[in-house]
N, C-alpha and C. Protein backbone atom coordinates (compact mmCIF):
# COMPACT_ATOMS: atom_id res chain seq x y z
N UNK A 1 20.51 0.72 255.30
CA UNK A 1 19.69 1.84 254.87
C UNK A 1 20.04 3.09 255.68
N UNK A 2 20.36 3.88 254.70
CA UNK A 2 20.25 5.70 255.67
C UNK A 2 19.57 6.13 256.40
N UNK A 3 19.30 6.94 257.43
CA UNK A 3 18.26 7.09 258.21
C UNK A 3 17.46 8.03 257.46
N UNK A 4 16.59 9.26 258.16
CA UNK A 4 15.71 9.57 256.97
C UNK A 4 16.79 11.13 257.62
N UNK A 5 17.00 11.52 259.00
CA UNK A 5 18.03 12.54 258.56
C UNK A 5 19.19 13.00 257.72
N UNK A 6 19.82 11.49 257.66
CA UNK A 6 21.19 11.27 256.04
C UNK A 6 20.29 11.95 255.02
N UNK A 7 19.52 10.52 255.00
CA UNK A 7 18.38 11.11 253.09
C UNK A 7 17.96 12.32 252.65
N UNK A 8 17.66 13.14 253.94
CA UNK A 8 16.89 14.69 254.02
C UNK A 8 18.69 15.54 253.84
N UNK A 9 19.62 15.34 253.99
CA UNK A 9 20.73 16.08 254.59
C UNK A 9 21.61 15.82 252.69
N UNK A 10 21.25 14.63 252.15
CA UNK A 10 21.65 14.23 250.77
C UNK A 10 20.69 15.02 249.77
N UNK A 11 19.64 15.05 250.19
CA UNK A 11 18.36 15.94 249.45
C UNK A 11 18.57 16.91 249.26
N UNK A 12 19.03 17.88 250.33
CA UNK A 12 19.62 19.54 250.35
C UNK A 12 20.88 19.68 249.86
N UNK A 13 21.67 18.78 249.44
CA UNK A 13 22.83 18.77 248.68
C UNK A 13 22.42 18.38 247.28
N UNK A 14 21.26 18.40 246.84
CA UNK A 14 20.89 17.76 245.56
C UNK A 14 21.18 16.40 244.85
N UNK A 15 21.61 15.58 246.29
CA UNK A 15 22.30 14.46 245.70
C UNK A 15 20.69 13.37 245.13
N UNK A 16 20.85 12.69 243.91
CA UNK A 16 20.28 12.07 243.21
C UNK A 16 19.48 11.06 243.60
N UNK A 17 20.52 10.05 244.53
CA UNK A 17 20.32 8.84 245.15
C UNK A 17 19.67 9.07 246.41
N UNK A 18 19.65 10.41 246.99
CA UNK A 18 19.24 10.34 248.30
C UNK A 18 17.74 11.18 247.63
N UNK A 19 17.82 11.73 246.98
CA UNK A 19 15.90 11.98 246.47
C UNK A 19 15.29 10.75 246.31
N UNK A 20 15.78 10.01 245.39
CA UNK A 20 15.41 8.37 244.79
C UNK A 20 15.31 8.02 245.85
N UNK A 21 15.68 8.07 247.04
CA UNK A 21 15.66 6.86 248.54
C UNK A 21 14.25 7.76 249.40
N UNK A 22 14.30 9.27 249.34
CA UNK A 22 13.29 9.93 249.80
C UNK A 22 11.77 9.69 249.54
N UNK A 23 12.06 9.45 247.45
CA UNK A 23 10.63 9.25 247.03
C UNK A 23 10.59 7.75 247.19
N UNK A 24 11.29 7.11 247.24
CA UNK A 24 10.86 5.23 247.20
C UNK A 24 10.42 5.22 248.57
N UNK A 25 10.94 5.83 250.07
CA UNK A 25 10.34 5.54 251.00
C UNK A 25 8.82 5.91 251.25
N UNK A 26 8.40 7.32 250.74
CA UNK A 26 7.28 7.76 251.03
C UNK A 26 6.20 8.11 249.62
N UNK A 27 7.08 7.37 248.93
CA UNK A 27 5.50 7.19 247.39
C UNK A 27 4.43 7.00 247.81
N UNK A 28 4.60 5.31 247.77
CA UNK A 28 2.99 4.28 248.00
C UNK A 28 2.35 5.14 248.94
N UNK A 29 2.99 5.65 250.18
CA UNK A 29 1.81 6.37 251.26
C UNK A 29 1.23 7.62 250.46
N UNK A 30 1.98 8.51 250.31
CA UNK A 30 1.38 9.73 249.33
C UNK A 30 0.57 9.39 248.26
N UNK A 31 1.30 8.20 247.82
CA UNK A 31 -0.06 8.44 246.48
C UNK A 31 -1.08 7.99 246.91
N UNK A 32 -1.29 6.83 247.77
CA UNK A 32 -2.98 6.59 248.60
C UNK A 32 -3.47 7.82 249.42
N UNK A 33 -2.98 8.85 249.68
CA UNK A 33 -3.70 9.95 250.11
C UNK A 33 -3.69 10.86 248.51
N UNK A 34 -3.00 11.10 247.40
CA UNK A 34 -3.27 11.69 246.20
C UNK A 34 -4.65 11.01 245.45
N UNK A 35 -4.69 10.16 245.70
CA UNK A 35 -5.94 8.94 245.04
C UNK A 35 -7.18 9.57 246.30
N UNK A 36 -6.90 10.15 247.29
CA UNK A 36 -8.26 10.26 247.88
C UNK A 36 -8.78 11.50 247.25
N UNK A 37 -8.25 12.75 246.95
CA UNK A 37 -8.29 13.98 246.52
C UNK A 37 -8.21 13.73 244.96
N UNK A 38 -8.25 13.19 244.23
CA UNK A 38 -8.11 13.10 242.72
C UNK A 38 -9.25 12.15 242.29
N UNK A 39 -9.60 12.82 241.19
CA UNK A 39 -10.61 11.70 240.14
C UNK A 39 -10.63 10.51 239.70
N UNK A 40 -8.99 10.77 239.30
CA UNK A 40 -8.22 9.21 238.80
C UNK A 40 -7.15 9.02 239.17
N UNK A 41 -6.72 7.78 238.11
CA UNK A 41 -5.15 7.35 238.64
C UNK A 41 -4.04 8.98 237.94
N UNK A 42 -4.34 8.75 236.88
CA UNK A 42 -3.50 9.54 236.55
C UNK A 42 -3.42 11.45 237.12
N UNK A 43 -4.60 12.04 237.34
CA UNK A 43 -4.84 12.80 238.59
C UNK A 43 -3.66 12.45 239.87
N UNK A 44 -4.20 11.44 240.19
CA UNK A 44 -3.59 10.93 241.40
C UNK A 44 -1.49 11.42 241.23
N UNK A 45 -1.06 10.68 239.79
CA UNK A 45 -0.26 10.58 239.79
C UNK A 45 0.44 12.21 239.58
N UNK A 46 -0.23 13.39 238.96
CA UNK A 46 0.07 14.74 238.46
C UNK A 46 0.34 15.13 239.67
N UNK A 47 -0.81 15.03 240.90
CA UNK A 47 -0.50 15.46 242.27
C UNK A 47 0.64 14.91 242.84
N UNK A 48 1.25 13.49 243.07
CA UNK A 48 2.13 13.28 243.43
C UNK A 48 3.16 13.90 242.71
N UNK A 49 3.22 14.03 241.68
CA UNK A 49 4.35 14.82 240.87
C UNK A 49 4.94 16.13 241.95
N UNK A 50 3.51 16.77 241.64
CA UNK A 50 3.81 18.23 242.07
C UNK A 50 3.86 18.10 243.59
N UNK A 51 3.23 17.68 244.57
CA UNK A 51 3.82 17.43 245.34
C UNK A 51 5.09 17.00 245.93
N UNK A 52 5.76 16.35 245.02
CA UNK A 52 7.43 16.00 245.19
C UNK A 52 8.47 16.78 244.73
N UNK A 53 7.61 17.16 243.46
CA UNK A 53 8.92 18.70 243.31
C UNK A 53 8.40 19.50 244.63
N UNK A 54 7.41 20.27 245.04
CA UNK A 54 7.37 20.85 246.02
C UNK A 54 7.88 20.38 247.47
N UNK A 55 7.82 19.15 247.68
CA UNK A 55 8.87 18.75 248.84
C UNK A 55 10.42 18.98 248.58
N UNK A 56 10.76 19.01 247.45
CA UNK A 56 12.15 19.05 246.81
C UNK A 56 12.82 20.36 246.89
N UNK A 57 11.34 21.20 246.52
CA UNK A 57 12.28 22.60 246.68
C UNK A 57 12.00 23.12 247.55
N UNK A 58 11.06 22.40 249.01
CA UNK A 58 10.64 23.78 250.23
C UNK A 58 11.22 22.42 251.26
N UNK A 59 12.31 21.70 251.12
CA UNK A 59 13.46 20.81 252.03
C UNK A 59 13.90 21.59 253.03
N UNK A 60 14.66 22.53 252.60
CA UNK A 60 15.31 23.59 253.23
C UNK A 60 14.53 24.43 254.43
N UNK A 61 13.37 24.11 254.15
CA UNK A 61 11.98 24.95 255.03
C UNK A 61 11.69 23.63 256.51
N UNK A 62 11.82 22.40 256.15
CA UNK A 62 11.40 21.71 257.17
C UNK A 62 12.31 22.05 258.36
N UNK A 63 12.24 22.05 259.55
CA UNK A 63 12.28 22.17 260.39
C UNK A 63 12.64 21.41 262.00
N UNK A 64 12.19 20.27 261.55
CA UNK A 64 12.61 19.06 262.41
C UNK A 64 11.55 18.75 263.56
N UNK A 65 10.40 19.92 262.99
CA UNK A 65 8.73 19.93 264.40
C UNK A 65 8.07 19.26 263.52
N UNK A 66 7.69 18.23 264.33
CA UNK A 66 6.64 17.22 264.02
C UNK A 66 7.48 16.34 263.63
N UNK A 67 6.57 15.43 262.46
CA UNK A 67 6.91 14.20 261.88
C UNK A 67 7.41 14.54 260.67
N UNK A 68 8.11 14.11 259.83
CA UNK A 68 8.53 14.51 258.39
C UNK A 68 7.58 14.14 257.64
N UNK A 69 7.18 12.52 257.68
CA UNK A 69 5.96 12.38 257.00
C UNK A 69 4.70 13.19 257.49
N UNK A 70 4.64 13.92 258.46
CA UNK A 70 3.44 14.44 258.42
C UNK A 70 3.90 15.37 257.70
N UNK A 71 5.15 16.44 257.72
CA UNK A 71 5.22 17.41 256.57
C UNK A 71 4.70 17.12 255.11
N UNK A 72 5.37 15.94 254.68
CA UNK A 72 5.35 15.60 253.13
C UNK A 72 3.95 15.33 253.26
N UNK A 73 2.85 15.33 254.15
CA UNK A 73 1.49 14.97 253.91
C UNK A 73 1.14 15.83 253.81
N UNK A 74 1.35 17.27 254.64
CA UNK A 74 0.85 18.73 254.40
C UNK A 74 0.89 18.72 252.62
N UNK A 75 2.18 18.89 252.31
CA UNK A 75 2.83 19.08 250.90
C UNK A 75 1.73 18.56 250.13
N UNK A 76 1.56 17.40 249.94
CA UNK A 76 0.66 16.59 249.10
C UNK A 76 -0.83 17.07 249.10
N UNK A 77 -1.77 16.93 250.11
CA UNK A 77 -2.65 17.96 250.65
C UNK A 77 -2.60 18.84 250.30
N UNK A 78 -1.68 20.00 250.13
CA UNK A 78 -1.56 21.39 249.40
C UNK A 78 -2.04 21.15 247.73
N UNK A 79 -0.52 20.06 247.29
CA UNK A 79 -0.67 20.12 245.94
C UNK A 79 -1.98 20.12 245.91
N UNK A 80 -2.82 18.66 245.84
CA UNK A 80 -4.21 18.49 245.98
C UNK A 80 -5.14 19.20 245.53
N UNK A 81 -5.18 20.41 246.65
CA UNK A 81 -6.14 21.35 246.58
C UNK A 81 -5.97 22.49 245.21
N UNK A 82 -4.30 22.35 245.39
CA UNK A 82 -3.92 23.47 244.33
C UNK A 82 -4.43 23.62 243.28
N UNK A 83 -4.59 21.73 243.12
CA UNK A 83 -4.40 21.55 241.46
C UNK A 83 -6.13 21.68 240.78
N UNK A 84 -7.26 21.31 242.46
CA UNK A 84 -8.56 22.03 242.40
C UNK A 84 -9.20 23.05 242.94
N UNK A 85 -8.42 24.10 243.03
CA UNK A 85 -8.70 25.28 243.74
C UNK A 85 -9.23 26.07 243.01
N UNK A 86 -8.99 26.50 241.59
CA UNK A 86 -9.88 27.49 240.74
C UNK A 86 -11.14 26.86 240.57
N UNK A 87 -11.45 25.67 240.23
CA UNK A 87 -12.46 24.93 239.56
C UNK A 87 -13.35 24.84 240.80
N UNK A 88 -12.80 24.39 242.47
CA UNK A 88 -14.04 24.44 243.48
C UNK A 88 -14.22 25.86 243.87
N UNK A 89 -13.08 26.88 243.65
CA UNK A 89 -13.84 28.17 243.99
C UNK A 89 -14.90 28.57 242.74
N UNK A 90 -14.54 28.07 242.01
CA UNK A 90 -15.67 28.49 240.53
C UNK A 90 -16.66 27.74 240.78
N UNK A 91 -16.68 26.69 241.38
CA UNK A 91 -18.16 25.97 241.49
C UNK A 91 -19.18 26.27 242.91
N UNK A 92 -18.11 26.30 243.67
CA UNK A 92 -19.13 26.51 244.96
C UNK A 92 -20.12 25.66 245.22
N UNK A 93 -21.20 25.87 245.73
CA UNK A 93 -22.09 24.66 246.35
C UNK A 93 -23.00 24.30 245.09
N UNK A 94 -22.95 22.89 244.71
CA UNK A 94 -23.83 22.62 243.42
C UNK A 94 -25.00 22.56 244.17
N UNK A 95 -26.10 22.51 242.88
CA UNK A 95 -27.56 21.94 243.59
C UNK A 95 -27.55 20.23 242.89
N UNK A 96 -27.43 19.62 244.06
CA UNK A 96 -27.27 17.71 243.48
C UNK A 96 -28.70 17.61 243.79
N UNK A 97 -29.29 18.10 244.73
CA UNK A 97 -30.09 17.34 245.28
C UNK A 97 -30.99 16.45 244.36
N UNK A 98 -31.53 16.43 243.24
CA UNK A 98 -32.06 15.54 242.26
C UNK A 98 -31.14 14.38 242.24
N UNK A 99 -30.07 14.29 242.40
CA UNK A 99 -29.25 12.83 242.18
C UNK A 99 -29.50 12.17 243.23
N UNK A 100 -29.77 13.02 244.42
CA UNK A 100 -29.97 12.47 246.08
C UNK A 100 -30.52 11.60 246.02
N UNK A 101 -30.78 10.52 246.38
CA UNK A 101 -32.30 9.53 246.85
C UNK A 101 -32.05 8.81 247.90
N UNK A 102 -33.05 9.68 248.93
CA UNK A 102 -33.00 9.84 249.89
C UNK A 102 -33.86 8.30 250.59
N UNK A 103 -34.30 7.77 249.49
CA UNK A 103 -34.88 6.43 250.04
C UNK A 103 -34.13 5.75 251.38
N UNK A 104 -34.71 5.09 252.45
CA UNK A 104 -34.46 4.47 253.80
C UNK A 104 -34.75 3.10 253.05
N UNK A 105 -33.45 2.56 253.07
CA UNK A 105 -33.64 1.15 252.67
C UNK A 105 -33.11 0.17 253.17
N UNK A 106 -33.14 -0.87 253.28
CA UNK A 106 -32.28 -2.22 254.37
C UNK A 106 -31.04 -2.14 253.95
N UNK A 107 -29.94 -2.40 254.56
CA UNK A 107 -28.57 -2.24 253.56
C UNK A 107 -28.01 -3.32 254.28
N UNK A 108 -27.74 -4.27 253.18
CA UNK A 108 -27.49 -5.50 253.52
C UNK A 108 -25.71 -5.19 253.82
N UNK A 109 -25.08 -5.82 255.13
CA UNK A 109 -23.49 -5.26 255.53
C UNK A 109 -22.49 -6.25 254.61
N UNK A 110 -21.85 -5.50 253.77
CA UNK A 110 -20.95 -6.36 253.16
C UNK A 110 -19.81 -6.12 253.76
N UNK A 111 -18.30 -6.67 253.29
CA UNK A 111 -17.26 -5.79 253.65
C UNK A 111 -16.49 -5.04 252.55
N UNK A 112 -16.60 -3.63 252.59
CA UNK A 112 -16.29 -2.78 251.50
C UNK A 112 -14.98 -2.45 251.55
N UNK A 113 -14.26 -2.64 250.68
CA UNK A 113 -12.50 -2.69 250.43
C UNK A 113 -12.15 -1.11 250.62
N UNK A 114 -11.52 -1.17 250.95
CA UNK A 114 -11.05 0.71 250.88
C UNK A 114 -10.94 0.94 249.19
N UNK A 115 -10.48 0.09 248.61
CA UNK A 115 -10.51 0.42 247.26
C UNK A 115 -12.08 0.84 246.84
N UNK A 116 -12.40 0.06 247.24
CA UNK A 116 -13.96 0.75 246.70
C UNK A 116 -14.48 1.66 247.50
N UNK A 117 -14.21 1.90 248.20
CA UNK A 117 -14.40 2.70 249.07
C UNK A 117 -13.54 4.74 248.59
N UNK A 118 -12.41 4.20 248.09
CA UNK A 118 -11.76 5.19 247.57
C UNK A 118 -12.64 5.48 246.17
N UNK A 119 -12.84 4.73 245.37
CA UNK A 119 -13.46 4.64 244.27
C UNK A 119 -14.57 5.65 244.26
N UNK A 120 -15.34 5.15 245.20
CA UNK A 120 -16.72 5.78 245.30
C UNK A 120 -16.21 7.18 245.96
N UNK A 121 -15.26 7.81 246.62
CA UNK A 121 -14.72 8.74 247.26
C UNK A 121 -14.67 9.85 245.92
N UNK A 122 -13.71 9.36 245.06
CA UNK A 122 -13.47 9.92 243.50
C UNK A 122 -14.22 10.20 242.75
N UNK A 123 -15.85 9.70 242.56
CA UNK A 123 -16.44 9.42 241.99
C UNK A 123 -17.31 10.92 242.51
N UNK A 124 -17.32 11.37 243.93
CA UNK A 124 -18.09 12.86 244.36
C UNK A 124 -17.10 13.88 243.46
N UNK A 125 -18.41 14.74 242.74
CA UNK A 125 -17.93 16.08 242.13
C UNK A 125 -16.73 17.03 243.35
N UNK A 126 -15.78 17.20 242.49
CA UNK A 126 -14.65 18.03 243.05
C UNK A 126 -14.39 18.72 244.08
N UNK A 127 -15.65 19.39 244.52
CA UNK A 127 -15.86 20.31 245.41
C UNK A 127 -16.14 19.74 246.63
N UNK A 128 -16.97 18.61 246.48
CA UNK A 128 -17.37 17.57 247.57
C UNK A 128 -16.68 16.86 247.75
N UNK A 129 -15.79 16.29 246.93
CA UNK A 129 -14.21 15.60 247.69
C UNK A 129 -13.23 15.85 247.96
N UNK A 130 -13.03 17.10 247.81
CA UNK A 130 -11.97 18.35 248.49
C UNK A 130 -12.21 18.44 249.60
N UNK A 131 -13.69 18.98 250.16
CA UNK A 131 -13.96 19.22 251.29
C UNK A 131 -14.31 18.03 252.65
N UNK A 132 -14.65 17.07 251.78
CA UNK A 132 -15.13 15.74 252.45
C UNK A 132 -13.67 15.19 253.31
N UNK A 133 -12.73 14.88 252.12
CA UNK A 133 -11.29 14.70 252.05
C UNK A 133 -10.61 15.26 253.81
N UNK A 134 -10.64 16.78 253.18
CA UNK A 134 -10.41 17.67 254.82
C UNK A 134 -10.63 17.18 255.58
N UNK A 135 -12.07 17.52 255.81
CA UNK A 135 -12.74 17.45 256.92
C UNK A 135 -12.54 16.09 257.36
N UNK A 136 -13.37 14.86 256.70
CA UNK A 136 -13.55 13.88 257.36
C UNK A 136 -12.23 12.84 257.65
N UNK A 137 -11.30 13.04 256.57
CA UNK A 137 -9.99 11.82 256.41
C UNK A 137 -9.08 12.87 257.49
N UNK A 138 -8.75 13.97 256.97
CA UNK A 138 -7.38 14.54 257.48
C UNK A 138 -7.97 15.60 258.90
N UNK A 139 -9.28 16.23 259.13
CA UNK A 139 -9.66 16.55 260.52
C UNK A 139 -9.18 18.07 260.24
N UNK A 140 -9.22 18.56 259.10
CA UNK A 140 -9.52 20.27 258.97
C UNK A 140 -11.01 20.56 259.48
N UNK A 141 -10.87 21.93 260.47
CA UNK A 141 -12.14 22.55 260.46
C UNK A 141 -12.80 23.14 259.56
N UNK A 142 -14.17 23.31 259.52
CA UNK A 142 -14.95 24.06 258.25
C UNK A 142 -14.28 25.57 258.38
N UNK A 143 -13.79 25.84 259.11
CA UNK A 143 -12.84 27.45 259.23
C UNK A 143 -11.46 27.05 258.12
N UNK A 144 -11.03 26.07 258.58
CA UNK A 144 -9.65 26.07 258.09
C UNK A 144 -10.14 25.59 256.83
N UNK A 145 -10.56 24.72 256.38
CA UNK A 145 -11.38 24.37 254.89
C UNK A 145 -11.71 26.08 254.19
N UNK A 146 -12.60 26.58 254.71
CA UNK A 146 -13.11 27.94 253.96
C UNK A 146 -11.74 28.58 253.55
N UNK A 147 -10.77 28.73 254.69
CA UNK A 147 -9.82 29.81 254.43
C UNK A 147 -8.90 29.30 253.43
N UNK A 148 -8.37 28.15 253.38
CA UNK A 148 -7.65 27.46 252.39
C UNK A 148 -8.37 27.06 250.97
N UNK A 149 -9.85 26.78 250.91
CA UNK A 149 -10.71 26.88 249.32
C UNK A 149 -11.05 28.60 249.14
N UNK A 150 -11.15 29.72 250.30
CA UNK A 150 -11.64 30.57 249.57
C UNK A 150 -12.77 30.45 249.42
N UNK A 151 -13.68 29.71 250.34
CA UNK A 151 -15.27 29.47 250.00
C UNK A 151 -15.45 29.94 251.86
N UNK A 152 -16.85 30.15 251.56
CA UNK A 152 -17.33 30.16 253.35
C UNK A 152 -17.40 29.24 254.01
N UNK A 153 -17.55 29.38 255.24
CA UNK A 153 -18.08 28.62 256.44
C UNK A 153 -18.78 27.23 256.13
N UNK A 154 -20.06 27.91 255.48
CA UNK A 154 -21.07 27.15 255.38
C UNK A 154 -21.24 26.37 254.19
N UNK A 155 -20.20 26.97 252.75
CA UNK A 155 -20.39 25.95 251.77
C UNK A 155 -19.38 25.09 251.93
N UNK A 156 -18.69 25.03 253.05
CA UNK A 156 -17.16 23.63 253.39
C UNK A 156 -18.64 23.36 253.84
N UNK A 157 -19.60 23.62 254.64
CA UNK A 157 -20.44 22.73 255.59
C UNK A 157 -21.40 22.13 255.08
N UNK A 158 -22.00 22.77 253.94
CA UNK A 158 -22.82 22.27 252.74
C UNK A 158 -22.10 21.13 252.43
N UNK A 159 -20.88 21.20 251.25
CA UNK A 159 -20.32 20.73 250.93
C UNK A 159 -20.36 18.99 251.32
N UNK A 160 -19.53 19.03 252.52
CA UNK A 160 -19.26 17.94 253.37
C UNK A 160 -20.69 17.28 253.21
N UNK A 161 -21.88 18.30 254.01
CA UNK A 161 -22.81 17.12 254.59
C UNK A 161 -23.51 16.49 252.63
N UNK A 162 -23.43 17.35 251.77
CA UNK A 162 -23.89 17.09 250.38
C UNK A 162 -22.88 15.47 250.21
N UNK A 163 -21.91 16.18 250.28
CA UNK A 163 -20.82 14.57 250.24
C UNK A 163 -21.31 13.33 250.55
N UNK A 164 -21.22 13.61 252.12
CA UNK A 164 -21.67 12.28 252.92
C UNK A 164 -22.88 11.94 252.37
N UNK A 165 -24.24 12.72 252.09
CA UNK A 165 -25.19 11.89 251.93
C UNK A 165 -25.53 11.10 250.07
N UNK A 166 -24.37 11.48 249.35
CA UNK A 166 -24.32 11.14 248.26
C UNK A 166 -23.29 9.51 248.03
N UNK A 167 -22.27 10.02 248.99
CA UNK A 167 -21.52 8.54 249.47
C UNK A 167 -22.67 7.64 250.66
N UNK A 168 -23.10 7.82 251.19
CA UNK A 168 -23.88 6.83 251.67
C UNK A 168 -25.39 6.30 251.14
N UNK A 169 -25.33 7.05 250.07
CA UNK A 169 -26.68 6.90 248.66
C UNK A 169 -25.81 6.09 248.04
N UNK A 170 -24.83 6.00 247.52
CA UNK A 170 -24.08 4.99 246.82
C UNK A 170 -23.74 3.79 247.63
N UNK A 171 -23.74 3.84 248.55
CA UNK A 171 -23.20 2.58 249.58
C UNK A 171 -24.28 2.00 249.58
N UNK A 172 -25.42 2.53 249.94
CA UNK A 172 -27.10 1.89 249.84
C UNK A 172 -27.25 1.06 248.58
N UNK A 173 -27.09 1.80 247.62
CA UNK A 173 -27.16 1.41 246.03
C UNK A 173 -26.58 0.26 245.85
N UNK A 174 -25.64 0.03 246.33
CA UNK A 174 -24.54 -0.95 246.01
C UNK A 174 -24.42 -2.20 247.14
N UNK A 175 -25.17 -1.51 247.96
CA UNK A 175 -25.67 -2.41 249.50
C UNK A 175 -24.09 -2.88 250.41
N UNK A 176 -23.31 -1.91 249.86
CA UNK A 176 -22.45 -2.38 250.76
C UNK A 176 -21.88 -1.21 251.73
N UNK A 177 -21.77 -1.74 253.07
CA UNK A 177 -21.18 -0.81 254.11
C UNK A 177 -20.20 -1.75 255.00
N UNK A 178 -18.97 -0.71 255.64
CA UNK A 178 -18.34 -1.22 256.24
C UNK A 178 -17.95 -0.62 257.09
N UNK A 179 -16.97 -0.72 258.14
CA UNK A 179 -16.90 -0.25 259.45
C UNK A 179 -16.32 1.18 258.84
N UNK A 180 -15.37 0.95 258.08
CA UNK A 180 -14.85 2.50 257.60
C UNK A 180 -16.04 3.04 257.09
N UNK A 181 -16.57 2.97 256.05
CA UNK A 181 -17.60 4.09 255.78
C UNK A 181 -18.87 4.31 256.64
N UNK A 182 -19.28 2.82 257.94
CA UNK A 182 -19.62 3.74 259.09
C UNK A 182 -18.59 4.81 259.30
N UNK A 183 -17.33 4.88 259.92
CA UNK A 183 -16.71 5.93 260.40
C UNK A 183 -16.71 6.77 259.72
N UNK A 184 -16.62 6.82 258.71
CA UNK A 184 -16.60 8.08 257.55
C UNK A 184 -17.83 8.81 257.38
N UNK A 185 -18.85 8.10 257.31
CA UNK A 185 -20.16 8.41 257.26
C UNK A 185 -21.00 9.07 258.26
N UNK A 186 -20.25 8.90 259.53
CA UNK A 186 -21.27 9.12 260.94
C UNK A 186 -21.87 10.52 260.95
């Protein structure tokens, strides 16, 4: 196998086989972070799209600081947002609170699969899993969130805490919690 400097060095020459070796190494990871930011599978899959042409044509831009996969994670992350950026600046902070139920109830500990866990992630309106996404998976500040949605301070901060308490209303519901959505949840 090529190293990933060959593959990146075959990439900028447009060679075929060395894109094909680029996207087979770092798909499966990208698309489980495209599936956290998207509704569905096929969502999931539009973002990886555009995310890979955009690694394809801003190659020439990497640099060799940091990790590569952390680049191609920026990339993906970008697409992401791109592809909900008119629709959460058009929505801004909903009023959920009627869906809330805020009931304190025993929550019996199951162990919750990341799949379901992603599931229920997808399942928060757009705006709240954009920002949730950021903040809580990838560790953007509510500064860097605002400046990149184009929303304020305080509706990344709305946002988020609206998130969390709608994902941990569903975890209740469903009675299942697990060490990740403690961590996610805290």
């Amino acid at each position: 196998m090529e190293s990933i400097d060959d593959i990146i060095k075959g990439c900028l020459k447009n060679r075929r086989k060395a894109q094909k070796q680029l996207y087979d190494l770092f798909s499966a990871k990208m698309y489980g972070i495209c599936m956290r930011y998207a509704k569905n599978h096929h969502d999931a899959q539009d973002i990886l799209q555009d995310g890979f042409i955009n690694v394809f044509a801003n190659l020439q831009n990497y640099k060799n600081k940091g990790s590569f996969e952390g680049w191609i994670r920026r990339i993906m992350i970008n697409a992401a947002i791109q592809k909900y950026r008119e629709k959460i600046s058009n929505l801004g902070v909903n009023t959920l609170d009627n869906e809330l139920d805020y009931n304190e109830q025993t929550v019996e500990y199951d162990k919750l699969e990341l799949n379901e866990l992603i599931e229920i992630i997808q399942s928060l309106p757009s705006q709240y899993r954009i920002v949730f996404n950021m903040f809580a998976i990838e560790g953007y500040s509510h500064k860097e969130i605002s400046e990149t949605l184009k929303i304020s301070d305080n509706t990344s901060r709305t946002n988020y805490s609206r998130a969390r308490n709608i994902l941990r209303n569903k975890l209740k519901s469903e009675k299942k919690v697990s060490k990740l959505s403690n961590v996610v949840l805290k």
